[in-house]
PDB file of N, CA and C in Angstrom:
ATOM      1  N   UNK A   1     -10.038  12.880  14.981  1.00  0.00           N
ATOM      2  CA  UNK A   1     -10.770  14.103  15.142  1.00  0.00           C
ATOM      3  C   UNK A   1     -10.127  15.166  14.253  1.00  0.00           C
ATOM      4  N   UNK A   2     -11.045  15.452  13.336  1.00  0.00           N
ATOM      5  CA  UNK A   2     -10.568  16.979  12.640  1.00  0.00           C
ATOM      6  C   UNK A   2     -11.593  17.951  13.015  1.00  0.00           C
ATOM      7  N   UNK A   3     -10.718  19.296  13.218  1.00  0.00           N
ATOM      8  CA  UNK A   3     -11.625  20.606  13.233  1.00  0.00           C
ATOM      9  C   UNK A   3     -10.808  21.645  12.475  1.00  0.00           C
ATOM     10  N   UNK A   4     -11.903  22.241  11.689  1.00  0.00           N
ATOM     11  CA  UNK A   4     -11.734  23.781  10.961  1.00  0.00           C
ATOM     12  C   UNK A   4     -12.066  25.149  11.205  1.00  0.00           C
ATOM     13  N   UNK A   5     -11.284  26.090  11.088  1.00  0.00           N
ATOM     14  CA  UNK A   5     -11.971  27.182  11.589  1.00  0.00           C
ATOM     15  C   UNK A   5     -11.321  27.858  10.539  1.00  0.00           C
ATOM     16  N   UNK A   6     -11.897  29.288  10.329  1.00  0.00           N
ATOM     17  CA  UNK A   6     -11.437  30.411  10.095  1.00  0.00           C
ATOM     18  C   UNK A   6     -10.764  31.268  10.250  1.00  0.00           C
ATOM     19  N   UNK A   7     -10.069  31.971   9.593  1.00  0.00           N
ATOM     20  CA  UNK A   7      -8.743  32.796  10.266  1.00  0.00           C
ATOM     21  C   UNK A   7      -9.605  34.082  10.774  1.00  0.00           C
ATOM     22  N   UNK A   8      -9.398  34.711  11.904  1.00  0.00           N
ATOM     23  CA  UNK A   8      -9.595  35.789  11.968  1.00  0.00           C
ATOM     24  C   UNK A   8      -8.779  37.298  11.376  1.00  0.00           C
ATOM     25  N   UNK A   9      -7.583  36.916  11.933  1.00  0.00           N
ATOM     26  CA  UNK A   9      -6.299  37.931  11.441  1.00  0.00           C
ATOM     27  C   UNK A   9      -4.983  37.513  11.285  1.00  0.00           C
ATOM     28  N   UNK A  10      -5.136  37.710   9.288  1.00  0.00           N
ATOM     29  CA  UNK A  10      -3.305  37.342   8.513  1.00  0.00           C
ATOM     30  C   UNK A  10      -3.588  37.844   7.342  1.00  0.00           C
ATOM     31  N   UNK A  11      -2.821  37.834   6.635  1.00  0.00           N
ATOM     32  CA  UNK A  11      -2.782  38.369   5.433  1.00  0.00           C
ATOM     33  C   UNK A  11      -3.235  37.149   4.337  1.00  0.00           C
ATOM     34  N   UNK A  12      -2.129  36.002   4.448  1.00  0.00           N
ATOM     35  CA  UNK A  12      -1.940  35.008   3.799  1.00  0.00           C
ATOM     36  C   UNK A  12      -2.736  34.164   4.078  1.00  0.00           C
ATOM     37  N   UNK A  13      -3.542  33.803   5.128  1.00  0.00           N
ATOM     38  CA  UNK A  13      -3.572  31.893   5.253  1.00  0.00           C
ATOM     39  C   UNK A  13      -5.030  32.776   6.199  1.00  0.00           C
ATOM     40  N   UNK A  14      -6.005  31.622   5.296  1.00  0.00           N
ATOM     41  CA  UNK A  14      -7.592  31.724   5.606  1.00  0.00           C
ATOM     42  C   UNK A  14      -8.027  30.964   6.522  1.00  0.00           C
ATOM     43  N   UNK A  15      -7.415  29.913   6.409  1.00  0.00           N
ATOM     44  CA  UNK A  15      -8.615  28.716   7.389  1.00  0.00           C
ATOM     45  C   UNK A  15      -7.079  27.743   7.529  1.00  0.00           C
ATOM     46  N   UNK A  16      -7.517  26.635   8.788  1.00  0.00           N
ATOM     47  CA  UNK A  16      -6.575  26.466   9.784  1.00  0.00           C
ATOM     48  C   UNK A  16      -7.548  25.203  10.026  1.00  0.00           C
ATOM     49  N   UNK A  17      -6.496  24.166   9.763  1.00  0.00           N
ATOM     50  CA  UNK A  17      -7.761  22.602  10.361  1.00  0.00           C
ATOM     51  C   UNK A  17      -6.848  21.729  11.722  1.00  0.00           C
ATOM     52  N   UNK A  18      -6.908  21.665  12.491  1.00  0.00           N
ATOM     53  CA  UNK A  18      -6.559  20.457  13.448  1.00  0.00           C
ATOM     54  C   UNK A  18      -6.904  18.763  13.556  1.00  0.00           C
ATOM     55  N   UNK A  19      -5.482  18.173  13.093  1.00  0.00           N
ATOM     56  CA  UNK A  19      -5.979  16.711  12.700  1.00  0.00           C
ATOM     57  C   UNK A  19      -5.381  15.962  14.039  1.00  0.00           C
ATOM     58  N   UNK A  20      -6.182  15.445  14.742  1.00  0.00           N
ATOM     59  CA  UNK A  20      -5.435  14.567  15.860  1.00  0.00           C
ATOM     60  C   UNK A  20      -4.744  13.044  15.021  1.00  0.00           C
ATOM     61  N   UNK A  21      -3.945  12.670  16.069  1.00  0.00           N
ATOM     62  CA  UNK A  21      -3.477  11.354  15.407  1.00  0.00           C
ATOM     63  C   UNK A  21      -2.832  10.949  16.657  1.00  0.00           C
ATOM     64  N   UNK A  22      -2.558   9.761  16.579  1.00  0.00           N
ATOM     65  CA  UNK A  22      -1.759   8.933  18.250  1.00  0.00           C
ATOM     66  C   UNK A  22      -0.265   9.778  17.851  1.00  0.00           C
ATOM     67  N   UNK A  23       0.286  10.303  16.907  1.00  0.00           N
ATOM     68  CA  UNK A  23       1.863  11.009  17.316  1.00  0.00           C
ATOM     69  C   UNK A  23       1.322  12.359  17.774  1.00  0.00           C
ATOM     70  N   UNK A  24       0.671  13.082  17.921  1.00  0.00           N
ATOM     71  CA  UNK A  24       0.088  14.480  18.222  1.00  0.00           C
ATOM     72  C   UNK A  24      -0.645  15.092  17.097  1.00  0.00           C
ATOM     73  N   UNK A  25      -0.992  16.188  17.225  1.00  0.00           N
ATOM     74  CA  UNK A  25      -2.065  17.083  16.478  1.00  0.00           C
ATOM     75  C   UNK A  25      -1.394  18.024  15.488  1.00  0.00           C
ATOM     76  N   UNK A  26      -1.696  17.552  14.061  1.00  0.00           N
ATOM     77  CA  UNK A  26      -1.580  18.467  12.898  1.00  0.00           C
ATOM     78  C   UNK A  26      -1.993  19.588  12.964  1.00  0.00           C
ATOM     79  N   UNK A  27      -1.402  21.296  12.423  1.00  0.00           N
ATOM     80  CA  UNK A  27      -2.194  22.006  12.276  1.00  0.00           C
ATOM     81  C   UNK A  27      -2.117  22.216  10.992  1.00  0.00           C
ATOM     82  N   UNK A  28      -2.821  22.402  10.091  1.00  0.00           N
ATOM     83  CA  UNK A  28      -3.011  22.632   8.337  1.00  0.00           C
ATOM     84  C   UNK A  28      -3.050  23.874   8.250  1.00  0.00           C
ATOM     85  N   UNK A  29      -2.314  24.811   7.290  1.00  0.00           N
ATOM     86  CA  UNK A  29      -2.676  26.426   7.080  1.00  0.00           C
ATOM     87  C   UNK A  29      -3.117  25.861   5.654  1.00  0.00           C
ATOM     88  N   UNK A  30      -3.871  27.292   5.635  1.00  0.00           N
ATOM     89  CA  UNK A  30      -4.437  27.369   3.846  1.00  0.00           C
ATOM     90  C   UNK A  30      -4.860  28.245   3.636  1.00  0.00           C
ATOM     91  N   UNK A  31      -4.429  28.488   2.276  1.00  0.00           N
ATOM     92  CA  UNK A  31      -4.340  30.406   1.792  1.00  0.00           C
ATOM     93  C   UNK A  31      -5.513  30.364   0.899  1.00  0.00           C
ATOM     94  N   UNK A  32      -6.777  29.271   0.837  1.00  0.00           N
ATOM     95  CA  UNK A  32      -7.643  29.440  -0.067  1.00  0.00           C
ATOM     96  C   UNK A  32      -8.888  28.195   0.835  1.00  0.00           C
ATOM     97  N   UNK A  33     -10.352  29.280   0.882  1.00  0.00           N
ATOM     98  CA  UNK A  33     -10.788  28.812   1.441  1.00  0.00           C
ATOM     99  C   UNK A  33     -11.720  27.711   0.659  1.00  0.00           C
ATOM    100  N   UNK A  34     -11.770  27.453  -0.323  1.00  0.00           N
ATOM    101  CA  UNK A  34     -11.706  25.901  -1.038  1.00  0.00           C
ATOM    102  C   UNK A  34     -11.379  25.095  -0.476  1.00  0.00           C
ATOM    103  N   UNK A  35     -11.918  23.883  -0.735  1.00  0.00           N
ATOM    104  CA  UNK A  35     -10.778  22.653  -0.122  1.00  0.00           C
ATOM    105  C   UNK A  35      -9.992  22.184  -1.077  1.00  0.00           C
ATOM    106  N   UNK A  36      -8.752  21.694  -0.547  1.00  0.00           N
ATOM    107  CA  UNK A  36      -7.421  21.847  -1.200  1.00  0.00           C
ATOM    108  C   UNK A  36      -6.317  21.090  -0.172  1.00  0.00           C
ATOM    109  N   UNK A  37      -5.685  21.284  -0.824  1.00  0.00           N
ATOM    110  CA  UNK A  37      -3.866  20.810   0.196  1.00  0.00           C
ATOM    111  C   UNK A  37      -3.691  22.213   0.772  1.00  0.00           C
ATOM    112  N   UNK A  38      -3.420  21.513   1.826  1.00  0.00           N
ATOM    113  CA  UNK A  38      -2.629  22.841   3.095  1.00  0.00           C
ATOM    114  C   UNK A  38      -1.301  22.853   2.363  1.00  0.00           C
ATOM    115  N   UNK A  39      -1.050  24.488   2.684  1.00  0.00           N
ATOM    116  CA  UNK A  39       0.495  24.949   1.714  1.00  0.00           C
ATOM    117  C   UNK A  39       1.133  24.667   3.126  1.00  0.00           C
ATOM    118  N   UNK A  40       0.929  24.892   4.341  1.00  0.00           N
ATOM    119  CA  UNK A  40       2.359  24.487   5.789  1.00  0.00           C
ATOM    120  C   UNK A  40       1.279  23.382   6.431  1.00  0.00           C
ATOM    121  N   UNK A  41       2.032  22.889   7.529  1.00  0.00           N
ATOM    122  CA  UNK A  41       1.537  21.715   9.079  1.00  0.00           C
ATOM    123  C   UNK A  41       2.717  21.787   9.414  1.00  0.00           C
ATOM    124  N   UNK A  42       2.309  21.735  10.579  1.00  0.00           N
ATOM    125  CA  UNK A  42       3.134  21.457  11.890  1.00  0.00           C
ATOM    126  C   UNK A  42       2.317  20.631  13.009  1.00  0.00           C
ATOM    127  N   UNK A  43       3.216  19.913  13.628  1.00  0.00           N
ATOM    128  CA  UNK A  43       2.640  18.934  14.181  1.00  0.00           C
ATOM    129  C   UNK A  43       2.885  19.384  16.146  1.00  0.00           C
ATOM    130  N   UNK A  44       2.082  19.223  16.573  1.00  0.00           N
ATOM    131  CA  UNK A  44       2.024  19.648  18.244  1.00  0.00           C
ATOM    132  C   UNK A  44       2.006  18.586  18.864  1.00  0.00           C
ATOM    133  N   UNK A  45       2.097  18.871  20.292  1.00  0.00           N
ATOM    134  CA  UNK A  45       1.937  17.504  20.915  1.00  0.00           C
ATOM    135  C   UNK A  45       0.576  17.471  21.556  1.00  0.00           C
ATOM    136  N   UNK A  46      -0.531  18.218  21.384  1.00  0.00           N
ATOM    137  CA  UNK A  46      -1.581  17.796  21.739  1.00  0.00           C
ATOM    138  C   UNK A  46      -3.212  18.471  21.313  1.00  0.00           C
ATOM    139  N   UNK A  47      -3.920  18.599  21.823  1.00  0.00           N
ATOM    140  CA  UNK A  47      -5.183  19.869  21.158  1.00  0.00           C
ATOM    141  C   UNK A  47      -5.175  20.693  21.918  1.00  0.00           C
ATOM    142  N   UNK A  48      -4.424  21.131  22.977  1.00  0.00           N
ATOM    143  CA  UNK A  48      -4.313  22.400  23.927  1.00  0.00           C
ATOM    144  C   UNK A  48      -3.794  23.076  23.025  1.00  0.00           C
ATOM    145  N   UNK A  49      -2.086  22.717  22.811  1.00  0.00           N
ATOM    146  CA  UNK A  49      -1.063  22.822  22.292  1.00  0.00           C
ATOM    147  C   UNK A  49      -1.000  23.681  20.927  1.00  0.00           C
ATOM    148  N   UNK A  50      -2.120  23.088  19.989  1.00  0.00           N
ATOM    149  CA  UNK A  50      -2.119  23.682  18.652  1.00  0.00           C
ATOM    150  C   UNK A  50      -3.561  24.449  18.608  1.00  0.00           C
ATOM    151  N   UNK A  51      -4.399  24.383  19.302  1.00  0.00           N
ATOM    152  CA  UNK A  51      -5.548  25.414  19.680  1.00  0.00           C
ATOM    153  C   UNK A  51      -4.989  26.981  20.128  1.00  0.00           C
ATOM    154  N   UNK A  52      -4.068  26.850  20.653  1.00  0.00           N
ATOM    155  CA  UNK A  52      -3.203  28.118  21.452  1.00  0.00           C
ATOM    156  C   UNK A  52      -2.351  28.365  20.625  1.00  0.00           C
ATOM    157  N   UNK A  53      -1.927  27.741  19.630  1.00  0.00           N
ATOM    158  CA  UNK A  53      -1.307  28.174  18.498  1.00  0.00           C
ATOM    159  C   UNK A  53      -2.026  28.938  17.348  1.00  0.00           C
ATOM    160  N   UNK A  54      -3.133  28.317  17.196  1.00  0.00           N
ATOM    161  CA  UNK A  54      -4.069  28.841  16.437  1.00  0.00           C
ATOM    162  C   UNK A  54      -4.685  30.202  16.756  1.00  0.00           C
ATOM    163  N   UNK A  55      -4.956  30.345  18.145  1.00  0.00           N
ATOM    164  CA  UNK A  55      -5.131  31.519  19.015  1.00  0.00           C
ATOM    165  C   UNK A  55      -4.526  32.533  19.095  1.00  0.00           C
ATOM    166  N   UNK A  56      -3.138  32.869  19.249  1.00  0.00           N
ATOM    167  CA  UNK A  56      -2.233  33.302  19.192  1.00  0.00           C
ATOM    168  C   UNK A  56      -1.852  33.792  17.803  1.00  0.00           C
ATOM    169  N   UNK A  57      -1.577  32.954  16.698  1.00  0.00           N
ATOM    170  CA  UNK A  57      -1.154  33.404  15.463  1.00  0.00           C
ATOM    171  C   UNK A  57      -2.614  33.910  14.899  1.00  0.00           C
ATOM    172  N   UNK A  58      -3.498  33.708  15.060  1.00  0.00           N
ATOM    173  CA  UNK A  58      -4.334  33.870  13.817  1.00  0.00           C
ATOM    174  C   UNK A  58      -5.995  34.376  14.549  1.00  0.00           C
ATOM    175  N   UNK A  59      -6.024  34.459  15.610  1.00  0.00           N
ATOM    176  CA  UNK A  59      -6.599  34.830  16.937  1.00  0.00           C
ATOM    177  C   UNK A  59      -7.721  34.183  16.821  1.00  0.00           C
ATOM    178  N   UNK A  60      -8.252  32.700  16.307  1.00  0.00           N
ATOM    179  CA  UNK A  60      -9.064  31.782  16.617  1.00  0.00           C
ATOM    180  C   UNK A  60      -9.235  31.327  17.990  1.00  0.00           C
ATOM    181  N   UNK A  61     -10.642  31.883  18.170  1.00  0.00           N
ATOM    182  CA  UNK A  61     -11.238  30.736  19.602  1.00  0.00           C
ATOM    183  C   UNK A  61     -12.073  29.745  19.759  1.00  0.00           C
ATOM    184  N   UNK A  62     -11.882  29.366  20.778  1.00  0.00           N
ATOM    185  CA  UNK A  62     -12.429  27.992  20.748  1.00  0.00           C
ATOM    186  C   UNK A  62     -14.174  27.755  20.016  1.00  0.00           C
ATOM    187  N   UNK A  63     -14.870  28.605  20.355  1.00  0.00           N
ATOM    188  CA  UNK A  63     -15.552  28.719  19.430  1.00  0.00           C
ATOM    189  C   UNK A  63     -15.844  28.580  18.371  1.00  0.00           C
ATOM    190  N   UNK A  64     -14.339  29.165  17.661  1.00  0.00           N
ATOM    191  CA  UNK A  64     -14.700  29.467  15.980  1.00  0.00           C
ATOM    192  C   UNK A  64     -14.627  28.090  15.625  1.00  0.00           C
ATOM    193  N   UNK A  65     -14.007  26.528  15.922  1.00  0.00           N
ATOM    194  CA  UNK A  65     -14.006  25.322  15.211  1.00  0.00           C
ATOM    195  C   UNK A  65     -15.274  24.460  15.257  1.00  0.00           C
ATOM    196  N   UNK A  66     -15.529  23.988  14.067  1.00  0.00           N
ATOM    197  CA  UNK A  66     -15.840  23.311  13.580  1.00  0.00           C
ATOM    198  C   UNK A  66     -15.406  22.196  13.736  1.00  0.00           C
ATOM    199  N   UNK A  67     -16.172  20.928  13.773  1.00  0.00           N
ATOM    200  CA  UNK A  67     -16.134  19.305  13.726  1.00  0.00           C
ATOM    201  C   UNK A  67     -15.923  19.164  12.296  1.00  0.00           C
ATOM    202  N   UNK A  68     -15.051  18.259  11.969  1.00  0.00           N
ATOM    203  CA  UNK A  68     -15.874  17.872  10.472  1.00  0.00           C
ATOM    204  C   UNK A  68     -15.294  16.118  10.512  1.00  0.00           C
ATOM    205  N   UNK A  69     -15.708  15.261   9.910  1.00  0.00           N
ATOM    206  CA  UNK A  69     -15.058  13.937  10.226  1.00  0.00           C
ATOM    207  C   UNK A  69     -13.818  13.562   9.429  1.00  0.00           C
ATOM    208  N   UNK A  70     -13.250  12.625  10.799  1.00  0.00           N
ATOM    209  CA  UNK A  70     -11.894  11.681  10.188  1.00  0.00           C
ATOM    210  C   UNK A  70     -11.746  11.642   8.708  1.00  0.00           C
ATOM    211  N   UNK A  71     -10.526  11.581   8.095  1.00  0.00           N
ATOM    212  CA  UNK A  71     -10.410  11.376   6.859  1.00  0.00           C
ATOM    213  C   UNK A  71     -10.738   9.602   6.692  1.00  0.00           C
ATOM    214  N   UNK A  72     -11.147   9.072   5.551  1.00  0.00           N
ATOM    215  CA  UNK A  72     -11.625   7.826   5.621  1.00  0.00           C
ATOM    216  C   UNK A  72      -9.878   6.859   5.104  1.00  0.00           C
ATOM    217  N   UNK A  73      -9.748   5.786   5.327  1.00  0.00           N
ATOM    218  CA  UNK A  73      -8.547   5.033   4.987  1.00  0.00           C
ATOM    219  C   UNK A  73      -8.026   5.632   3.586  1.00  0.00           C
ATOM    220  N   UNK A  74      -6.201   5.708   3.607  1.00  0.00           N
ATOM    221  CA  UNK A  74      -5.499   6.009   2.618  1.00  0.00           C
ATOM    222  C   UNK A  74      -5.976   7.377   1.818  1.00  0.00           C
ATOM    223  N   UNK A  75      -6.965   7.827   2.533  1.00  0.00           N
ATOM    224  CA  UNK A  75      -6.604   9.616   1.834  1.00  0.00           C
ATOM    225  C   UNK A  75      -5.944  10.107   3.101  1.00  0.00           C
ATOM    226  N   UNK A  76      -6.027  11.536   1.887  1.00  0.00           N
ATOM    227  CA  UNK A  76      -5.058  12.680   2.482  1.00  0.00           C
ATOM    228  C   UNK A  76      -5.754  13.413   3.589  1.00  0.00           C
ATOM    229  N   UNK A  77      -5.021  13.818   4.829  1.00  0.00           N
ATOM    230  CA  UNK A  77      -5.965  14.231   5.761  1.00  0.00           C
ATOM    231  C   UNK A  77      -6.024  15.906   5.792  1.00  0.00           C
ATOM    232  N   UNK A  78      -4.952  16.251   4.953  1.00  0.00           N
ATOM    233  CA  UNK A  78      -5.507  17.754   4.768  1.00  0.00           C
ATOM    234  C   UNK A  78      -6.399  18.560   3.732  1.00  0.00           C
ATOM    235  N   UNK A  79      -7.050  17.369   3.397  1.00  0.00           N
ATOM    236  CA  UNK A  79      -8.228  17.625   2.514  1.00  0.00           C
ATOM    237  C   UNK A  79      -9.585  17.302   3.165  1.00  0.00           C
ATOM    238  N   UNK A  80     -10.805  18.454   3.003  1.00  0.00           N
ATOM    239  CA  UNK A  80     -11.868  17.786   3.723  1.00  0.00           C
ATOM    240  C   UNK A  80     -12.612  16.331   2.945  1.00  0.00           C
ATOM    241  N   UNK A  81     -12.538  16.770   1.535  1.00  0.00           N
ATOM    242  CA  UNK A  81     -13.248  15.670   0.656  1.00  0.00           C
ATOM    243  C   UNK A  81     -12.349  14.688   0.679  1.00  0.00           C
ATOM    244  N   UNK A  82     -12.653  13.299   0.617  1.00  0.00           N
ATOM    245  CA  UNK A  82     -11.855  12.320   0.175  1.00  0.00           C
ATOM    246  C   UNK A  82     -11.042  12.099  -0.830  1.00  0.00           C
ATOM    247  N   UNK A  83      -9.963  12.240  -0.197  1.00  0.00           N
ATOM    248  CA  UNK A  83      -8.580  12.542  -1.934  1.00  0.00           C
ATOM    249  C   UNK A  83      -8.047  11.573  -1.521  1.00  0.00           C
ATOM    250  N   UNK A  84      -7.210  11.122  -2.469  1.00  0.00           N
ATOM    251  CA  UNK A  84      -6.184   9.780  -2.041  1.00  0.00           C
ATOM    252  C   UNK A  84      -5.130  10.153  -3.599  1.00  0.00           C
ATOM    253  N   UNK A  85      -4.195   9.527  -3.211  1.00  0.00           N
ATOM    254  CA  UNK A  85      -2.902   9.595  -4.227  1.00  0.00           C
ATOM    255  C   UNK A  85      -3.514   8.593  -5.490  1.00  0.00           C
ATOM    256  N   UNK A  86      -3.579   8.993  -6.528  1.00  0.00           N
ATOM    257  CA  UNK A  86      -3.794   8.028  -7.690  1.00  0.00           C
ATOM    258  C   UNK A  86      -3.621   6.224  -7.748  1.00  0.00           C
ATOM    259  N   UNK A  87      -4.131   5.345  -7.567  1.00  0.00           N
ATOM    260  CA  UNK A  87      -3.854   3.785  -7.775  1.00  0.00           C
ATOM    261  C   UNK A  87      -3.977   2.966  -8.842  1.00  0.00           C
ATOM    262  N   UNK A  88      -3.166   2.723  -9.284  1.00  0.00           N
ATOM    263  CA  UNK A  88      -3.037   1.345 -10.745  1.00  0.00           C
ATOM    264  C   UNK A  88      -2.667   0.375 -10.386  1.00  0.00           C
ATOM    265  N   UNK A  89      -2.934  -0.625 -10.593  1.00  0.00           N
ATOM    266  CA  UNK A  89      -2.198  -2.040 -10.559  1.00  0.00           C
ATOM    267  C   UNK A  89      -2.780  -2.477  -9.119  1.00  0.00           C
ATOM    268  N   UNK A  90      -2.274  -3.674  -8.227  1.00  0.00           N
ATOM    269  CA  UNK A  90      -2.520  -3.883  -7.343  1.00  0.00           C
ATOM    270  C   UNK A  90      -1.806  -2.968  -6.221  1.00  0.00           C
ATOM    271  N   UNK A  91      -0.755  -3.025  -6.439  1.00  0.00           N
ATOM    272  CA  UNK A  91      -0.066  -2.432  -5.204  1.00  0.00           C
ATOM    273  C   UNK A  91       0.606  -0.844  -5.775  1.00  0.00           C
ATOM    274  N   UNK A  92       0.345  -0.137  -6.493  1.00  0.00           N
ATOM    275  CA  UNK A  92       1.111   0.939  -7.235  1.00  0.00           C
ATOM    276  C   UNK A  92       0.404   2.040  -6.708  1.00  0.00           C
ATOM    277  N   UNK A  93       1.061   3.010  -6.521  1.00  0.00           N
ATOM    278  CA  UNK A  93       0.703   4.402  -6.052  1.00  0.00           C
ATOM    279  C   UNK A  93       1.267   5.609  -7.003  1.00  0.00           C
ATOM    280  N   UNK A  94       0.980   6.409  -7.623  1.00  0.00           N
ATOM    281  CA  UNK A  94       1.259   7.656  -8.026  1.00  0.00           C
ATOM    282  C   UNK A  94       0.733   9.093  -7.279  1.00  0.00           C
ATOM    283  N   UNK A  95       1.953   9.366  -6.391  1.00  0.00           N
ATOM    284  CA  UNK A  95       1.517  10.597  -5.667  1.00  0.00           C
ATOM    285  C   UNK A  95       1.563  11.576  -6.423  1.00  0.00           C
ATOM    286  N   UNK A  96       2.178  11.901  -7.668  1.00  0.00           N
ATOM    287  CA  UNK A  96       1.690  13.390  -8.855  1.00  0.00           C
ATOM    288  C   UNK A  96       0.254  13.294  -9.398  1.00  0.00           C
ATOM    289  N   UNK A  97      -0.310  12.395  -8.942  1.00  0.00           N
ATOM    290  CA  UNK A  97      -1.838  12.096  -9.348  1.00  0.00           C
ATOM    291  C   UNK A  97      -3.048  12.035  -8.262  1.00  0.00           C
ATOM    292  N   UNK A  98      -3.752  12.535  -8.318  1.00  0.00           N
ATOM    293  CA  UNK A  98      -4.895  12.695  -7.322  1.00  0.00           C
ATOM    294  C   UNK A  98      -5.922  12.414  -7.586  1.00  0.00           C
ATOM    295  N   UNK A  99      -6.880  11.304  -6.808  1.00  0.00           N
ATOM    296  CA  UNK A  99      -8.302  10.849  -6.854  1.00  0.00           C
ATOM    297  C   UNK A  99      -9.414  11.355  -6.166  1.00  0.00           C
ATOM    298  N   UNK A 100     -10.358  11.538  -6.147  1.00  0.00           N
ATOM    299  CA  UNK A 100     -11.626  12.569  -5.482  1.00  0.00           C
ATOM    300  C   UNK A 100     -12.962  11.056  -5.061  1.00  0.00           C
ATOM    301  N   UNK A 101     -13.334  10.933  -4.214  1.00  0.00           N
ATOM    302  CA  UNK A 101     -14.816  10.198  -4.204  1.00  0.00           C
ATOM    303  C   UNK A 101     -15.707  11.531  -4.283  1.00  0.00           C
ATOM    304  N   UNK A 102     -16.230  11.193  -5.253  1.00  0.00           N
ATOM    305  CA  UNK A 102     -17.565  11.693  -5.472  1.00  0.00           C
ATOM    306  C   UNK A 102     -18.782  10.597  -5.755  1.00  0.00           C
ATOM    307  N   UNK A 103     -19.779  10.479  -5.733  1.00  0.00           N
ATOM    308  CA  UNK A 103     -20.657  10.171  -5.810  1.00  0.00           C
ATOM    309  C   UNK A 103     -20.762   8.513  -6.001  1.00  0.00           C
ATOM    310  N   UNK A 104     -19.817   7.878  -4.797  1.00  0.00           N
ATOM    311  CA  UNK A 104     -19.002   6.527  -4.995  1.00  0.00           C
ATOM    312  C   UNK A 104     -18.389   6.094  -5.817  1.00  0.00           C
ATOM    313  N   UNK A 105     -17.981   7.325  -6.441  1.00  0.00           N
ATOM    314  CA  UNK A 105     -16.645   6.806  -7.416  1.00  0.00           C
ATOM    315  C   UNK A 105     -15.577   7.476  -7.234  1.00  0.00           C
ATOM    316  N   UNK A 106     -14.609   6.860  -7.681  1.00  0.00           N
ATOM    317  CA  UNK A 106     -13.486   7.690  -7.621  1.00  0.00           C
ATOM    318  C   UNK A 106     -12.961   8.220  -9.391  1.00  0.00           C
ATOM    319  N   UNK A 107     -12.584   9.646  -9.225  1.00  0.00           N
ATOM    320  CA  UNK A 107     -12.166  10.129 -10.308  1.00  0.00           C
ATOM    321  C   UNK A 107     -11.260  11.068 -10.037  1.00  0.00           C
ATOM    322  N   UNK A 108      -9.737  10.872 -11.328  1.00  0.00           N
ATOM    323  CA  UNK A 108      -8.706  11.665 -11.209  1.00  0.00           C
ATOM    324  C   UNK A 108      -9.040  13.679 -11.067  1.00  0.00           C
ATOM    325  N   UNK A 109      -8.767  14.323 -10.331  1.00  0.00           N
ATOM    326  CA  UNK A 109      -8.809  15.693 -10.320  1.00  0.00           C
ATOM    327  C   UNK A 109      -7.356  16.414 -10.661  1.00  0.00           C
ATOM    328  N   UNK A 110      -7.714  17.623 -10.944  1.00  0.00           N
ATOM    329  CA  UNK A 110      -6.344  18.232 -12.206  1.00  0.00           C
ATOM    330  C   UNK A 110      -6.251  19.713 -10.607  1.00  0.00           C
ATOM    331  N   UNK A 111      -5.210  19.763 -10.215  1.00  0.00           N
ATOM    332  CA  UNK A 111      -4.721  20.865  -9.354  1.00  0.00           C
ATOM    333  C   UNK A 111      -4.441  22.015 -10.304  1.00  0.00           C
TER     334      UNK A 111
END
């Protein structure tokens, strides 16, 4: 389960996503409301937990989130679009490199 919302009140950091996972719940900050890599996360132990965090720092309510779906296998989950770390070879990974699905393909994107 991921949800996004909007910041209500900060200077720095716009939008705020909650990623569940079986170790507890990610929270993603991000200073640009693009999708992108979250610049902080911190991880909670549950969706009370980091909802009331969100509440508190940035005065989001329950209201303000948004659904949006699971990240799909081997991407990044603080991206809404499907990103994944660059792949060559069979088993090789380059994390200074980034892949995008678009339009069932995958193609390198430049940060």
């Amino acid at each position: 389960m991921r949800k996004v919302a909007q910041v209500v009140r900060s200077s720095e950091i716009v939008k705020v996503m909650l990623y569940e996972t079986m170790h507890g719940v990610y929270l993603y900050e991000y200073d640009m409301m693009e999708d992108g890599p979250a610049i902080a996360d911190y991880l909670t132990f549950d969706i009370n937990e980091a909802m009331e965090i969100a509440f508190v720092e940035f005065g989001i309510e329950y209201s303000d989130w948004y659904d949006i779906g699971d990240p799909i296998d081997n991407c990044l989950p603080d991206w809404i679009a499907p990103v994944r770390p660059y792949k060559y070879g069979t088993n090789h990974v380059d994390w200074n490199r980034l892949e995008i699905l678009e339009e069932g393909k995958w193609r390198e994107i430049v940060l």
